[in-house]
PDB file of N, CA and C in Angstrom:
ATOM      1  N   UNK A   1      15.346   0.983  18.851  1.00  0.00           N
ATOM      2  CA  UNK A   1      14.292   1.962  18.685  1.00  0.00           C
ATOM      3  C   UNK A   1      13.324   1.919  19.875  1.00  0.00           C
ATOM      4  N   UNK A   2      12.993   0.825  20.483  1.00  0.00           N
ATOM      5  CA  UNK A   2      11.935   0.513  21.638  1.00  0.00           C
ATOM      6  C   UNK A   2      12.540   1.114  22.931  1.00  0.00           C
ATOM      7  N   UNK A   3      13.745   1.085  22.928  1.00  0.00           N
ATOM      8  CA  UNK A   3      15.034   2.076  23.994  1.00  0.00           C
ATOM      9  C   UNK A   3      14.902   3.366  24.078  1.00  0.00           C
ATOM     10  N   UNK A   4      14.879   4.045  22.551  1.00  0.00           N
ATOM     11  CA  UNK A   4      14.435   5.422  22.497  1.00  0.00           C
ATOM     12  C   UNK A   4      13.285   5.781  22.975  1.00  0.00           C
ATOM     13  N   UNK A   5      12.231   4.842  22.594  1.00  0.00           N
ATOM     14  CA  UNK A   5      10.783   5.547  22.542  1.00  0.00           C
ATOM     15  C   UNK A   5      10.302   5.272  23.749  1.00  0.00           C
ATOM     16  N   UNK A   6      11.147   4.219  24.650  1.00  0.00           N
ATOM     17  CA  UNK A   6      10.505   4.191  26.420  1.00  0.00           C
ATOM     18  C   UNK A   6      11.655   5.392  26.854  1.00  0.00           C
ATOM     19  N   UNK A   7      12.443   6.171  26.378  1.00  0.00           N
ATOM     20  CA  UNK A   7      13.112   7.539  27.123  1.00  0.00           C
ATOM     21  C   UNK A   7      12.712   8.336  26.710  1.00  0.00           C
ATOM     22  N   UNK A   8      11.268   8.488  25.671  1.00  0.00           N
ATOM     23  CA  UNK A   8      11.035   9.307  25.128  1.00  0.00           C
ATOM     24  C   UNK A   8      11.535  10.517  23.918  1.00  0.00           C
ATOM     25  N   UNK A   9      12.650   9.817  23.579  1.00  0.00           N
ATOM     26  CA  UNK A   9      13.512  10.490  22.504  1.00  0.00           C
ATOM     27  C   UNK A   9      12.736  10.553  20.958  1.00  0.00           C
ATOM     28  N   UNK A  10      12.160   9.400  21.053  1.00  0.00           N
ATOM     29  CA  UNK A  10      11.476   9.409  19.279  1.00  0.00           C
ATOM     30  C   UNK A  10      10.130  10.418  19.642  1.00  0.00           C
ATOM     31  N   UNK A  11       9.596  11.027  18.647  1.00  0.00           N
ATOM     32  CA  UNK A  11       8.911  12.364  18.733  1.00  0.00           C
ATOM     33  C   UNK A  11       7.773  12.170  17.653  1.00  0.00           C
ATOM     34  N   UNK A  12       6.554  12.178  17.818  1.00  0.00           N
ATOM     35  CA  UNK A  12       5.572  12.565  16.432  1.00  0.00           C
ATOM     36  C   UNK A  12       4.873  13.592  16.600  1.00  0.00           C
ATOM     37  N   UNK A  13       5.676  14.469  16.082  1.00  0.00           N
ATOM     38  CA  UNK A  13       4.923  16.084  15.651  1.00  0.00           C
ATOM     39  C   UNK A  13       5.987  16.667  16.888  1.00  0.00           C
ATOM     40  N   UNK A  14       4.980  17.580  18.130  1.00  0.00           N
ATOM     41  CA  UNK A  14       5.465  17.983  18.618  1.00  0.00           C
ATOM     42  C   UNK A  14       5.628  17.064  20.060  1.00  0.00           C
ATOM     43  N   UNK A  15       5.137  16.345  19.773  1.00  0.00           N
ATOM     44  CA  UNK A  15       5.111  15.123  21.350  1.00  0.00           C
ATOM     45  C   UNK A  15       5.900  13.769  21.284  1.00  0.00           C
ATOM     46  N   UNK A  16       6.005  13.586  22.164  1.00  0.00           N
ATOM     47  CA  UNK A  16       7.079  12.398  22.342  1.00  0.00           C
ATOM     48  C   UNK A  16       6.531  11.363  22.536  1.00  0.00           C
ATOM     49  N   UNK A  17       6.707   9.804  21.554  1.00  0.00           N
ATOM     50  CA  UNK A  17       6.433   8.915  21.301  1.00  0.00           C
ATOM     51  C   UNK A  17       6.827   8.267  22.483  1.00  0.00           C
ATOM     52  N   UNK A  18       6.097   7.648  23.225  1.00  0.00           N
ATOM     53  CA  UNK A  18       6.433   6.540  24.422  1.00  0.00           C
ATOM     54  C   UNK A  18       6.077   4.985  24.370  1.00  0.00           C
ATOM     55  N   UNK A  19       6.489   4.329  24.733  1.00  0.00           N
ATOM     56  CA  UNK A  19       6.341   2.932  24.708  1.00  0.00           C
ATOM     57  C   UNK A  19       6.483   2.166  26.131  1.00  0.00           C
ATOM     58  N   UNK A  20       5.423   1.661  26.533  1.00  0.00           N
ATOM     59  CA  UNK A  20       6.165   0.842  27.596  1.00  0.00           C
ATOM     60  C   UNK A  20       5.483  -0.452  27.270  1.00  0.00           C
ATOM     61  N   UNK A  21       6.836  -1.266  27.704  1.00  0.00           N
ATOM     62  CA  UNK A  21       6.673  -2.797  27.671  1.00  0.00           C
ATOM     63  C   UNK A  21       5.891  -3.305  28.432  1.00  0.00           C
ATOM     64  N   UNK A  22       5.237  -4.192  28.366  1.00  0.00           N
ATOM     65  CA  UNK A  22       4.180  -4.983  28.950  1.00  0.00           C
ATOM     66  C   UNK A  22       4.487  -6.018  28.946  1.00  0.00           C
ATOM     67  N   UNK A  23       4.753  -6.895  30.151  1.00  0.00           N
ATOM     68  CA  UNK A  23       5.219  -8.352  29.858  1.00  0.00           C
ATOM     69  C   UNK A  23       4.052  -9.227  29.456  1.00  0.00           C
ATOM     70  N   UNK A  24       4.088 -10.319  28.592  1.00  0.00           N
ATOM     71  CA  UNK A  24       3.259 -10.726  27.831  1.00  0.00           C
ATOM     72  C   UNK A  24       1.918 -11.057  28.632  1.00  0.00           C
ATOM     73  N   UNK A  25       2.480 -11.902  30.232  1.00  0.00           N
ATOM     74  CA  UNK A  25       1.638 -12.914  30.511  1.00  0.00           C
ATOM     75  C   UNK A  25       0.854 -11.694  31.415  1.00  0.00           C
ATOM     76  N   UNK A  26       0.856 -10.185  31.227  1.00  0.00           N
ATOM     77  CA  UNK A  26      -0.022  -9.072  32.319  1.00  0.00           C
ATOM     78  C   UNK A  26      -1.106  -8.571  31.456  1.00  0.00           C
ATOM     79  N   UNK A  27      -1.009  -8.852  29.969  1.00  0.00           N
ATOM     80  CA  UNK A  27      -2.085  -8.711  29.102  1.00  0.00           C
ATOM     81  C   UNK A  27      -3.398  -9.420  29.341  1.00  0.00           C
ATOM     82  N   UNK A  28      -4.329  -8.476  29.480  1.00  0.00           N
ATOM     83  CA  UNK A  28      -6.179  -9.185  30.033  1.00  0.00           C
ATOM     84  C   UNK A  28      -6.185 -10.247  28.781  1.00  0.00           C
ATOM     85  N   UNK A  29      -5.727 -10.717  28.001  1.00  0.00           N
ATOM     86  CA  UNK A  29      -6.490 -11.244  27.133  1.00  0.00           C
ATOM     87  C   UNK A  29      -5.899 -12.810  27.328  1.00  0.00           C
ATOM     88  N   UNK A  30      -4.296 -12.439  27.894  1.00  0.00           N
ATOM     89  CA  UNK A  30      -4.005 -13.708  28.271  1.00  0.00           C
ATOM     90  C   UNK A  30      -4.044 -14.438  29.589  1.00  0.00           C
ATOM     91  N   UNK A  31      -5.335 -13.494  30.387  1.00  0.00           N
ATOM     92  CA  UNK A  31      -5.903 -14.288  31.493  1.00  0.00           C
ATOM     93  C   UNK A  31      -7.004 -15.173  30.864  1.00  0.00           C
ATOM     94  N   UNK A  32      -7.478 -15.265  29.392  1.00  0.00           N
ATOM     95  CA  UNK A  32      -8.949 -16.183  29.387  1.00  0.00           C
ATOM     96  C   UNK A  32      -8.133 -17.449  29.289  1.00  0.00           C
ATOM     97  N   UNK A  33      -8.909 -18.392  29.673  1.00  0.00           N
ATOM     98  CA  UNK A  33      -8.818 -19.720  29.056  1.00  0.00           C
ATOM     99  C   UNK A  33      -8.994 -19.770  27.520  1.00  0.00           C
ATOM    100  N   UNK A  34      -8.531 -21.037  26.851  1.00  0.00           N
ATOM    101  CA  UNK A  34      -8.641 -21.306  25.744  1.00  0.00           C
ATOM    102  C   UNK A  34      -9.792 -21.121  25.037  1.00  0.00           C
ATOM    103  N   UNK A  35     -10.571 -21.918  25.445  1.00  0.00           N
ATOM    104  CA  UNK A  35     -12.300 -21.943  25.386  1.00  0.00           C
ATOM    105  C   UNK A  35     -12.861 -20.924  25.091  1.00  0.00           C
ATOM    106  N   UNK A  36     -12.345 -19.485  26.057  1.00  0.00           N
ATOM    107  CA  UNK A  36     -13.100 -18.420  25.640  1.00  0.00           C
ATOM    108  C   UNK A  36     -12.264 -17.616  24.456  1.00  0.00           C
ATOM    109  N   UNK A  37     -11.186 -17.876  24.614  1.00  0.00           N
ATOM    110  CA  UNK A  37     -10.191 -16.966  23.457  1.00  0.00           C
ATOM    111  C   UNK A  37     -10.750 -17.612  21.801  1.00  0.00           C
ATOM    112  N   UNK A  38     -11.380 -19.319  21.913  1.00  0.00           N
ATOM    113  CA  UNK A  38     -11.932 -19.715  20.690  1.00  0.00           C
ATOM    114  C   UNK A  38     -13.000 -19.546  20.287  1.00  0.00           C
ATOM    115  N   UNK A  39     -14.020 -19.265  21.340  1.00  0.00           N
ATOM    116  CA  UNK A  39     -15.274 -18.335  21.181  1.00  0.00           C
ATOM    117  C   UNK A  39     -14.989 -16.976  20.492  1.00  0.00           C
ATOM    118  N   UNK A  40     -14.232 -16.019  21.123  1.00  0.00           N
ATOM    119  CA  UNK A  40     -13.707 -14.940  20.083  1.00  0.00           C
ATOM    120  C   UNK A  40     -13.773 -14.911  18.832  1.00  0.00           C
ATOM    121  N   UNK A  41     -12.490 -15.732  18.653  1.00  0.00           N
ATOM    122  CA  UNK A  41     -12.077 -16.122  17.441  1.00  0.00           C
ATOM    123  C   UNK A  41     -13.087 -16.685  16.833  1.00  0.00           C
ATOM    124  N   UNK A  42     -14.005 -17.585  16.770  1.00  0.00           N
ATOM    125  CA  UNK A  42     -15.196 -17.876  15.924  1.00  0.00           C
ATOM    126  C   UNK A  42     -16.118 -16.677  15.309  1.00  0.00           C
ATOM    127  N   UNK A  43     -16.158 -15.558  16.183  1.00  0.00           N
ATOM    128  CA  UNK A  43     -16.548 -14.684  15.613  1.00  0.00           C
ATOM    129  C   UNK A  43     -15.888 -13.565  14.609  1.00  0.00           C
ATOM    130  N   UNK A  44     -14.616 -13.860  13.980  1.00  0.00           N
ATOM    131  CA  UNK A  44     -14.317 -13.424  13.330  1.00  0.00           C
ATOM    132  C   UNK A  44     -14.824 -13.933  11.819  1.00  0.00           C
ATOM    133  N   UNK A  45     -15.237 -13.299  10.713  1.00  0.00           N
ATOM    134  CA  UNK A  45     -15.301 -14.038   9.804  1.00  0.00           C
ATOM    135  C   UNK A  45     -14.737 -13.587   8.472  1.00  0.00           C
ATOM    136  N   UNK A  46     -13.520 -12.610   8.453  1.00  0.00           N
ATOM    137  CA  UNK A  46     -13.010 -12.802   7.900  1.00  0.00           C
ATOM    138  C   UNK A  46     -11.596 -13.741   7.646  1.00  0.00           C
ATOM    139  N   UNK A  47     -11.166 -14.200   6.337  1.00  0.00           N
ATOM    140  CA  UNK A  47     -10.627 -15.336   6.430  1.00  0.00           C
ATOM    141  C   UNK A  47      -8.839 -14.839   6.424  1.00  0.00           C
ATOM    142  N   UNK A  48      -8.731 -13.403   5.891  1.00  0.00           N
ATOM    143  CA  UNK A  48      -7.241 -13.211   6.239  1.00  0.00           C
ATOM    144  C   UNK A  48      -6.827 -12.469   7.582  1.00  0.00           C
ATOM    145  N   UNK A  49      -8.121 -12.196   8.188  1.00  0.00           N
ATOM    146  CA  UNK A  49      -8.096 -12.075   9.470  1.00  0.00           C
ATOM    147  C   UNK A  49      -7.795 -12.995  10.809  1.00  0.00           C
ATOM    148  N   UNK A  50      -8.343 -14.055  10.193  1.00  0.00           N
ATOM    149  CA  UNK A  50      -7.861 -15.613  10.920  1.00  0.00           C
ATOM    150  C   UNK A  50      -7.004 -16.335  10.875  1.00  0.00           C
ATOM    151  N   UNK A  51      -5.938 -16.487   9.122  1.00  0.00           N
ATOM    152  CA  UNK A  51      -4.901 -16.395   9.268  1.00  0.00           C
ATOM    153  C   UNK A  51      -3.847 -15.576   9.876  1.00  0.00           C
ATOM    154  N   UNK A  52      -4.126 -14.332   9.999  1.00  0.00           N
ATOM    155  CA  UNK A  52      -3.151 -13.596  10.891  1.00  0.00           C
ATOM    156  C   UNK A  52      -3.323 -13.645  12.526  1.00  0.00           C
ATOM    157  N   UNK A  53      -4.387 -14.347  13.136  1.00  0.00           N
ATOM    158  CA  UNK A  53      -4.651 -14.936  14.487  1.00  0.00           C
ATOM    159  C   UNK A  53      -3.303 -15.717  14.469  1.00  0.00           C
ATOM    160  N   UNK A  54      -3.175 -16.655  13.331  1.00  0.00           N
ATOM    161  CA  UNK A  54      -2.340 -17.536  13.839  1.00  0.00           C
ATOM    162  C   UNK A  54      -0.930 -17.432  14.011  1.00  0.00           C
ATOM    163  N   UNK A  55      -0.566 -16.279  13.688  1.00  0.00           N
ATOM    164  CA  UNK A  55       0.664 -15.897  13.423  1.00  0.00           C
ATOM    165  C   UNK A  55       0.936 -14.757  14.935  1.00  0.00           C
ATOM    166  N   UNK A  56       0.440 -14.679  15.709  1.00  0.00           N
ATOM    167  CA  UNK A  56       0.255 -13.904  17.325  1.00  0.00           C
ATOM    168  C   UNK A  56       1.182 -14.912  17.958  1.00  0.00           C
ATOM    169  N   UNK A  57       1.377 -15.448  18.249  1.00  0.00           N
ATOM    170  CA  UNK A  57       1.841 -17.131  19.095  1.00  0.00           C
ATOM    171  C   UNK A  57       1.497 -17.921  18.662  1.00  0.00           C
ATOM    172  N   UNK A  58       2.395 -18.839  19.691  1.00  0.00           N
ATOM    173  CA  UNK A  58       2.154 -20.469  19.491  1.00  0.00           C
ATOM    174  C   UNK A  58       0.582 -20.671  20.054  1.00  0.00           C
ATOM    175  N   UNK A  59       0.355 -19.929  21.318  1.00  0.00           N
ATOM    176  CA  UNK A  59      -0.938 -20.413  21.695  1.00  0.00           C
ATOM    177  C   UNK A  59      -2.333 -19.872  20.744  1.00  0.00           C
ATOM    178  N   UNK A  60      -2.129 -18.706  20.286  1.00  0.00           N
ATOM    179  CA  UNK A  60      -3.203 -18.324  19.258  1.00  0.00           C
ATOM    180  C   UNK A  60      -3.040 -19.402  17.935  1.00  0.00           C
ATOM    181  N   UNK A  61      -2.282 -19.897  17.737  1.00  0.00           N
ATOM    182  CA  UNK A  61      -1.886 -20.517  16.497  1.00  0.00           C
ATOM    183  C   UNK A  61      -3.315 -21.792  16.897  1.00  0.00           C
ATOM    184  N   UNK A  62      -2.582 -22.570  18.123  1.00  0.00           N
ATOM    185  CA  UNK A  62      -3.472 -23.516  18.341  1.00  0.00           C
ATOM    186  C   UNK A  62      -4.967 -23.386  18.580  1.00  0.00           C
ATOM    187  N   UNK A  63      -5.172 -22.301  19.078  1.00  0.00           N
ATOM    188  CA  UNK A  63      -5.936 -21.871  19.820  1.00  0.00           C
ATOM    189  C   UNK A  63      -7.397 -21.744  18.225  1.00  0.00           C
ATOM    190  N   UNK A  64      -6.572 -20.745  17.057  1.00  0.00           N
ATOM    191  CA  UNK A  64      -7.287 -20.049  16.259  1.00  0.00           C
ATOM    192  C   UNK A  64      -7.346 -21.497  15.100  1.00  0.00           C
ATOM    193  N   UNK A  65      -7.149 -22.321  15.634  1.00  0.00           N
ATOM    194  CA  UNK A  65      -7.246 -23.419  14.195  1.00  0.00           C
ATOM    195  C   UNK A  65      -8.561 -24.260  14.655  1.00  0.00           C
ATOM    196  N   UNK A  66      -8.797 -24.139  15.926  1.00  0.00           N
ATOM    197  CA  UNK A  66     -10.346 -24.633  16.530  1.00  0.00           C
ATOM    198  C   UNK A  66     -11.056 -23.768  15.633  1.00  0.00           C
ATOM    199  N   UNK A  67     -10.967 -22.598  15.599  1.00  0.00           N
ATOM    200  CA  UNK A  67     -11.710 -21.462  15.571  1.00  0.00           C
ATOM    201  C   UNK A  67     -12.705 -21.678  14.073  1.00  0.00           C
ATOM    202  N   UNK A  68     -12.042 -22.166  13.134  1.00  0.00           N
ATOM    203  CA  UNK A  68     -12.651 -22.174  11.896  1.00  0.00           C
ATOM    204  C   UNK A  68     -13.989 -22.853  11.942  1.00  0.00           C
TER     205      UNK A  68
END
């Protein structure tokens, strides 16, 4: 399905659904250090919101168990 929708074949409505991949490590969020990604995360305060931090990666996993 991710094949279709980067050739533009999958469609919602009258426009064509696109996707492009992003390799993980070009995402801004995985330029912070730890430190600041657990600052974030402290400011979350809901609690099934923080369980689902941990379920992003291995590094959010570790990362979001400071966080509590």
């Amino acid at each position: 399905i991710i094949k279709q929708a980067q050739r533009g074949d999958i469609r919602y409505g009258d426009e064509p659904l696109m996707i492009t991949v992003i390799p993980r490590d070009t995402t801004p969020i995985d330029n912070l250090n730890d430190d600041c990604l657990r600052l974030i995360f402290e400011k979350i305060d809901d609690y099934n919101q923080k369980l689902q931090l941990e379920l992003v990666c291995k590094r959010w996993r570790r990362v979001a168990r400071y966080s509590w």
